[in-house]
C-alpha atoms as a PDB file:
ATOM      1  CA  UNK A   1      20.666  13.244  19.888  1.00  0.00           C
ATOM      2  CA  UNK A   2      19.582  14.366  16.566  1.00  0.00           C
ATOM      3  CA  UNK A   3      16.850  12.695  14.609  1.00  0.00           C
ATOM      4  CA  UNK A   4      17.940  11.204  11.249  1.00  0.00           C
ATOM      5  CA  UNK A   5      14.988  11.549   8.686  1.00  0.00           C
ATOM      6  CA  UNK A   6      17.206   9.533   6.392  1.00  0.00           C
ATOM      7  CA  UNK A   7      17.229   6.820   8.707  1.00  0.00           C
ATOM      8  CA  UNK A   8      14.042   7.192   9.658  1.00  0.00           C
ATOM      9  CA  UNK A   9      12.552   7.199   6.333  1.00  0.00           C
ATOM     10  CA  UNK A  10      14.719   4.052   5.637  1.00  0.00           C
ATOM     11  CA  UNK A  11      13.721   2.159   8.422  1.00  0.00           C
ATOM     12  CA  UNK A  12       9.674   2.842   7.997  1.00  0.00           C
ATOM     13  CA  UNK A  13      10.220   1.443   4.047  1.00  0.00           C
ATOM     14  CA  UNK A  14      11.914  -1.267   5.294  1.00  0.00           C
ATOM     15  CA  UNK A  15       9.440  -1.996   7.937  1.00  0.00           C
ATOM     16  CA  UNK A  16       6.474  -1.759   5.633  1.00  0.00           C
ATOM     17  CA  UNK A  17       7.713  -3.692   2.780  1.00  0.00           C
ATOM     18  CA  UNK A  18       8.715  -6.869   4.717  1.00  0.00           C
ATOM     19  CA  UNK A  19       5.432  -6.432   6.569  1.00  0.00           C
ATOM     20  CA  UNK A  20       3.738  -6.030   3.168  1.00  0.00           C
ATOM     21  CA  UNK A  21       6.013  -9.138   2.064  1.00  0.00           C
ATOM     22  CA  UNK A  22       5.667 -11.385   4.362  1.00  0.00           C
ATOM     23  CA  UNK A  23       1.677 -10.971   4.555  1.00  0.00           C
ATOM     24  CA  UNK A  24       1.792 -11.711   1.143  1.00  0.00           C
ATOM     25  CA  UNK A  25       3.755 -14.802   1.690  1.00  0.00           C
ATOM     26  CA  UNK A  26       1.739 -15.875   4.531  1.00  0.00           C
ATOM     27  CA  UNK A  27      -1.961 -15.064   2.791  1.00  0.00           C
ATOM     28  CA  UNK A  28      -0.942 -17.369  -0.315  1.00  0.00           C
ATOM     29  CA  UNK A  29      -0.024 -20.228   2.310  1.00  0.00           C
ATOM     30  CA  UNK A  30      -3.016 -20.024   3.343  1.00  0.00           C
ATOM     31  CA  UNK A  31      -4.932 -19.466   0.253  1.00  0.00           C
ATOM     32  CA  UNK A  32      -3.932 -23.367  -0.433  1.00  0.00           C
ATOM     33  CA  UNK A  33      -5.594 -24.207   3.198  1.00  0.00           C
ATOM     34  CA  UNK A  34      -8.832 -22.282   1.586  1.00  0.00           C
ATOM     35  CA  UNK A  35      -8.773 -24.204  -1.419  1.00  0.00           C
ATOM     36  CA  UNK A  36      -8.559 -27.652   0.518  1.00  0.00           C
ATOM     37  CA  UNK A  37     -10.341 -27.218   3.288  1.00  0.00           C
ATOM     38  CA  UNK A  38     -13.335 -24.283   2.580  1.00  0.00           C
ATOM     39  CA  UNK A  39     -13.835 -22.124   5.702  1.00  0.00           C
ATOM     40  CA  UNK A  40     -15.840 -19.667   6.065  1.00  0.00           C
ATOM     41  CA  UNK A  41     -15.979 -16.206   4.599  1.00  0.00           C
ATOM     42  CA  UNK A  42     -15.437 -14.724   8.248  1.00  0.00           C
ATOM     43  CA  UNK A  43     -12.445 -17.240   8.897  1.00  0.00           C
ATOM     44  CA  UNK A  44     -10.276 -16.004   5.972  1.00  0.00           C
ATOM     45  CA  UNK A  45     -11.226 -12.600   7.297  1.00  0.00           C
ATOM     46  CA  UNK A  46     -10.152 -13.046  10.582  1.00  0.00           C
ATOM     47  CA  UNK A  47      -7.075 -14.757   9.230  1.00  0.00           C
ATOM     48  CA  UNK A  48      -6.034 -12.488   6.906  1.00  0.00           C
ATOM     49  CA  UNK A  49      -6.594  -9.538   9.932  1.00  0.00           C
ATOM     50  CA  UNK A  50      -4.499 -11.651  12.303  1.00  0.00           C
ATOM     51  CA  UNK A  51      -1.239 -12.054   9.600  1.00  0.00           C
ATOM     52  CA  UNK A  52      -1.429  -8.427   9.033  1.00  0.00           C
ATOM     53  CA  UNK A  53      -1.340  -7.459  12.608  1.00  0.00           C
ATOM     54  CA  UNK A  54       1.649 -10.284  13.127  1.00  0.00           C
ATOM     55  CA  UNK A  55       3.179  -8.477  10.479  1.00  0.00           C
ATOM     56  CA  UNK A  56       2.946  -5.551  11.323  1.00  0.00           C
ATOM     57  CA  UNK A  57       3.848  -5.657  15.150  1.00  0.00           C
ATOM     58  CA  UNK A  58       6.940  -8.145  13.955  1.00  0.00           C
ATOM     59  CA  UNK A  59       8.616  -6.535  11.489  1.00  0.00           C
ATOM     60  CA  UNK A  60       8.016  -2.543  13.334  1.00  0.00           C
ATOM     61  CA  UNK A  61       9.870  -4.603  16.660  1.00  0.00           C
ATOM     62  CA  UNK A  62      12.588  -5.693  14.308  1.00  0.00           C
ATOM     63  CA  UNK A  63      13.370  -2.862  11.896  1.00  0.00           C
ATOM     64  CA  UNK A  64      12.411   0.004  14.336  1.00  0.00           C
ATOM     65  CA  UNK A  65      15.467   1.694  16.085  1.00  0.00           C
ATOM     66  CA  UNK A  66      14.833   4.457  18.872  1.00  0.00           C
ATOM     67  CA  UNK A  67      14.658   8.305  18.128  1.00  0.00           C
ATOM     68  CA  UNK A  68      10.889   8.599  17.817  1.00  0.00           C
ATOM     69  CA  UNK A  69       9.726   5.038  17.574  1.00  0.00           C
ATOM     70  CA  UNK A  70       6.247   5.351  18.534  1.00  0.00           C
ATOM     71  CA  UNK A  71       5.608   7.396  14.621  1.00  0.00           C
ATOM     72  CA  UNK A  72       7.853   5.709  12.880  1.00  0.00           C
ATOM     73  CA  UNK A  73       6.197   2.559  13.712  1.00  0.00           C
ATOM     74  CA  UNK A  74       2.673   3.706  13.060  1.00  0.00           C
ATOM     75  CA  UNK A  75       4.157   5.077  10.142  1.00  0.00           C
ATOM     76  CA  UNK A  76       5.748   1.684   9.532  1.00  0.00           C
ATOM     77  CA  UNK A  77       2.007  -0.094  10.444  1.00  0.00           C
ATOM     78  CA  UNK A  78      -0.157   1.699   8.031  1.00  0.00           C
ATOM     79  CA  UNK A  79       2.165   1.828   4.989  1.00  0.00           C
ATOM     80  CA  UNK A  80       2.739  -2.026   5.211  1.00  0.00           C
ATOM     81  CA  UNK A  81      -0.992  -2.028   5.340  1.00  0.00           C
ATOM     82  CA  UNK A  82      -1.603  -0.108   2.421  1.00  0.00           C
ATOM     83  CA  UNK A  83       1.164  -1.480   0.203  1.00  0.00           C
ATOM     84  CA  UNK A  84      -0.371  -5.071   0.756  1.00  0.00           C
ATOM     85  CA  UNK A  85      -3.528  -4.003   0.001  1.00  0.00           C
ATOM     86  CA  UNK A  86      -2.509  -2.350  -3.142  1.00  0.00           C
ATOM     87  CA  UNK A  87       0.311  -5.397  -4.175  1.00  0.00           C
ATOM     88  CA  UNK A  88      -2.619  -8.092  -3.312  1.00  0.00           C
ATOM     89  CA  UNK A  89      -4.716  -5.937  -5.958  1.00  0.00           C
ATOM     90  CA  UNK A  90      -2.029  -5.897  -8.139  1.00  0.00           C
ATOM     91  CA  UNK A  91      -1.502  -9.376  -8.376  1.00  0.00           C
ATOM     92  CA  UNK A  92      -5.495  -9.673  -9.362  1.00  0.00           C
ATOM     93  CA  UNK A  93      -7.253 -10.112  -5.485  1.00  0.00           C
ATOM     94  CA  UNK A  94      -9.167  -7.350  -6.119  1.00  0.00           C
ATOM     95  CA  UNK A  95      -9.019  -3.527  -4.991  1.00  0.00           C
ATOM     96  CA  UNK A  96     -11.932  -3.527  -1.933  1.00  0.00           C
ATOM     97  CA  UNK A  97     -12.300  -0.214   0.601  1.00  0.00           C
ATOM     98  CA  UNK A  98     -14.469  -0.914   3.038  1.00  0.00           C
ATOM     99  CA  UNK A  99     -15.441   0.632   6.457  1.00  0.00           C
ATOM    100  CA  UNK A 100     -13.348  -2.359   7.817  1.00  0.00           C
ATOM    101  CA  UNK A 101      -9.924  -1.139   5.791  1.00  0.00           C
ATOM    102  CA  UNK A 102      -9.749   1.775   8.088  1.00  0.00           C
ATOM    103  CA  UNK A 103      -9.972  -0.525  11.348  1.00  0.00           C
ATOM    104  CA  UNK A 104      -6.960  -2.283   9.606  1.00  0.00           C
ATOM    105  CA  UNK A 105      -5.212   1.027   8.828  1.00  0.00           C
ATOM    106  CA  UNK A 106      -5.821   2.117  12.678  1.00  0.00           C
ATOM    107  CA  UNK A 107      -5.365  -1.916  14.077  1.00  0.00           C
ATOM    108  CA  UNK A 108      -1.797  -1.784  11.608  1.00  0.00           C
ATOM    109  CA  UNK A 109      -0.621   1.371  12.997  1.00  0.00           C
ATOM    110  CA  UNK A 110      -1.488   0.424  16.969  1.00  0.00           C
ATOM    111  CA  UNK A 111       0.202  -2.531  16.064  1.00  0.00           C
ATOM    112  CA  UNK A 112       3.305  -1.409  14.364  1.00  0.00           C
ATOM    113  CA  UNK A 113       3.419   1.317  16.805  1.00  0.00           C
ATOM    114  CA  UNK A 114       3.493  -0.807  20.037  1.00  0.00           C
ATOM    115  CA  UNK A 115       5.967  -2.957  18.162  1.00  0.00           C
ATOM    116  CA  UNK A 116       8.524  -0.283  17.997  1.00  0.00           C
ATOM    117  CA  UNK A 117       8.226   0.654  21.539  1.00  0.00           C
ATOM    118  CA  UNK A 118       8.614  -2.936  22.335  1.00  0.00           C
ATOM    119  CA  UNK A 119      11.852  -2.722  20.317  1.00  0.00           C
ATOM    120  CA  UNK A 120      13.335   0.322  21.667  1.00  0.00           C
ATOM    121  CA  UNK A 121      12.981  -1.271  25.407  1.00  0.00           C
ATOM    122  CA  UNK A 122      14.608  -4.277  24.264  1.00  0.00           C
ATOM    123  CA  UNK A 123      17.255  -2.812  22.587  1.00  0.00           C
ATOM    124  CA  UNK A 124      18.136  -0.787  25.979  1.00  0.00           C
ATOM    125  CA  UNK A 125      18.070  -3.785  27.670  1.00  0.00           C
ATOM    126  CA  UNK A 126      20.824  -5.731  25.906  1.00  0.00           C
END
């Protein structure tokens, strides 16, 4: 079996960008929640952490195919990470590196990682 960098390439980008998407999505959901109901600063913190390691261990177990799965989902884990952290900027939330964004970066790739090993033993399953 030969590895596809192509694919491979193809399927990290896709990977990252509906992780990136969906957090996105997901963060301005709850932004309304913030607005109404006020929690504290180390709720949205811990909420915004949680939707980006749904995100990426979701969309890595969906978009992930086998042939070196374990990389290309922590591959597919970190970019999502970054991209949302530099689309949230972009849309004005602010550009913040912190000690804590490389727990994210390493919690994204373990994440996205385990996702795509999850998805290559259900896919030989079927």
């Amino acid at each position: 079996m030969e590895f596809d960098v192509k694919s491979a390439v193809r399927e990290v980008l896709l990977a990252a960008a509906c992780s990136a998407a969906f957090y996105l999505f997901a963060a301005a959901i709850f932004a309304v929640i913030v607005k109404a109901y006020a929690p504290s600063q180390g709720v949205v913190q811990g909420v915004n952490w949680a939707l980006k390691a749904l995100s990426s261990f979701a969309f890595s177990l969906i978009f992930v195919r086998s042939g070196r799965a374990l990389f290309k989902g922590i591959a597919a884990g970190i970019a999502g990470c970054i991209l949302a952290m530099l689309l949230f900027a972009a849309i004005g939330g602010g550009f913040h590196l912190t000690v804590l964004f490389l727990l994210e970066l390493l919690m994204t790739g373990v994440l996205g990682g385990l996702g795509a090993i999850f998805s290559v033993k259900l896919r030989k399953e079927e």
